[in-house]
Protein backbone atom coordinates (compact mmCIF):
# COMPACT_ATOMS: atom_id res chain seq x y z
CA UNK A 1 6.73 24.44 -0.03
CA UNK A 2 4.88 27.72 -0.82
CA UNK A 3 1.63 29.03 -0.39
CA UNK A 4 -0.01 28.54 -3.78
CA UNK A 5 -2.75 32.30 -2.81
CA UNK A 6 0.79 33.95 -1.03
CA UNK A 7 3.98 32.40 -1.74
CA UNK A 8 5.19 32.34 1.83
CA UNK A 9 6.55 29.45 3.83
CA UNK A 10 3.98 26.26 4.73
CA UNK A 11 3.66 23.85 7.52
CA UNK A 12 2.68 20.56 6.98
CA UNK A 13 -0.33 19.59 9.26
CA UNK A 14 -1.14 16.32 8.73
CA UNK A 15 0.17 13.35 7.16
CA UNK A 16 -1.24 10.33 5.58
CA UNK A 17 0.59 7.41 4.37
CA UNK A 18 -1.29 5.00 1.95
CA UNK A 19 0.08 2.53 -0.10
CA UNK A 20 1.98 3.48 -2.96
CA UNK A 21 1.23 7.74 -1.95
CA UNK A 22 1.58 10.38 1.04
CA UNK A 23 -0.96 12.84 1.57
CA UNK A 24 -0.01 15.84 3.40
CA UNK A 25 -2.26 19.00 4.70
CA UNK A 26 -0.50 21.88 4.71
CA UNK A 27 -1.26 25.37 6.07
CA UNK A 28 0.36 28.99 5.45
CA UNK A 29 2.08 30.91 8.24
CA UNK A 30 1.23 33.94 6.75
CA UNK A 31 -2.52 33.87 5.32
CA UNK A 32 -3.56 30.58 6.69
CA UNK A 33 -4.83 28.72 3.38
CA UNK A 34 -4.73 25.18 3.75
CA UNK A 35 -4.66 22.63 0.86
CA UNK A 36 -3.24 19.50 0.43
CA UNK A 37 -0.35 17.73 -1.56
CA UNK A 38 -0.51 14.31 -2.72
CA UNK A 39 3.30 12.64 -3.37
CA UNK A 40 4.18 9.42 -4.93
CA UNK A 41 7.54 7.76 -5.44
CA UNK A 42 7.96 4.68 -8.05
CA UNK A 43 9.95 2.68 -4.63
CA UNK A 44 6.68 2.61 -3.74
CA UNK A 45 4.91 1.88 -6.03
CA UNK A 46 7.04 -1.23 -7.27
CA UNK A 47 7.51 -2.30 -3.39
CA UNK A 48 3.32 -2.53 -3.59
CA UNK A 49 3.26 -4.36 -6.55
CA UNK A 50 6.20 -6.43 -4.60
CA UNK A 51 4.20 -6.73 -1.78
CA UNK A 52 0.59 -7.54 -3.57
CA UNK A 53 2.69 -10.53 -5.74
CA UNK A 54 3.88 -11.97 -2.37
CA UNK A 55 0.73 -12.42 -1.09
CA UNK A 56 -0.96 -13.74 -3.84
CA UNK A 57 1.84 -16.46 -4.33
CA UNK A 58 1.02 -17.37 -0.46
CA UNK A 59 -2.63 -17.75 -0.93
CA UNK A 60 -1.79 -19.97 -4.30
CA UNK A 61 0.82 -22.12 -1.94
CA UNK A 62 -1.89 -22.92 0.48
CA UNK A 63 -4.21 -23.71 -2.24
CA UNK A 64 -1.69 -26.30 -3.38
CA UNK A 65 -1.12 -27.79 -0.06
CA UNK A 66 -4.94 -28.12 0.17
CA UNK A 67 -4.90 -30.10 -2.51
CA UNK A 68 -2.16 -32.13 -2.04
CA UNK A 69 -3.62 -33.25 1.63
CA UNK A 70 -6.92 -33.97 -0.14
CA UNK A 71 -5.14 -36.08 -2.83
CA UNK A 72 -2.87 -37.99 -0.19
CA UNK A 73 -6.54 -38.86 2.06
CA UNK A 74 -8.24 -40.38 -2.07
CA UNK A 75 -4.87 -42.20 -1.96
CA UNK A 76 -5.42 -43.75 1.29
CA UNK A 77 -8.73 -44.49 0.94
CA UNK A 78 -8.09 -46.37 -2.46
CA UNK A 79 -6.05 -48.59 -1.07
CA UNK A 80 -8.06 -49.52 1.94
């Protein structure tokens, strides 16, 4: 990538990896300006979204099984 001040040659510095983006300092060789770039792919994004669904459907499982135990104990109780 080029220096946006120069145009020469960058290094990246620093990376950060977030959810559905990677954040990366960079710094010039030649006049030393740093800034930072922000990318972002759709894999991502949808594997977040994948991700986010999953555990949501989880948590709504358990909920369900919760419910079913309590049910099963009112059964057994009622027919005590």
């Amino acid at each position: 990538m080029q220096c946006p001040r120069c145009n020469a040659k960058t290094q990246v510095r620093d990376t950060q990896s977030h959810a559905t983006v990677t954040e990366r300092t960079r710094q010039c060789v030649q006049c030393r300006h740093r800034f930072s770039t922000i990318e972002s792919t759709e894999e991502r994004a949808k594997l977040h979204r994948l991700i986010t669904a999953t555990e949501r459907l989880q948590q709504v499982i358990m909920s369900a099984h919760l419910v079913i135990s309590d049910a099963e104990e009112a059964i057994k109780y009622l027919k005590t």
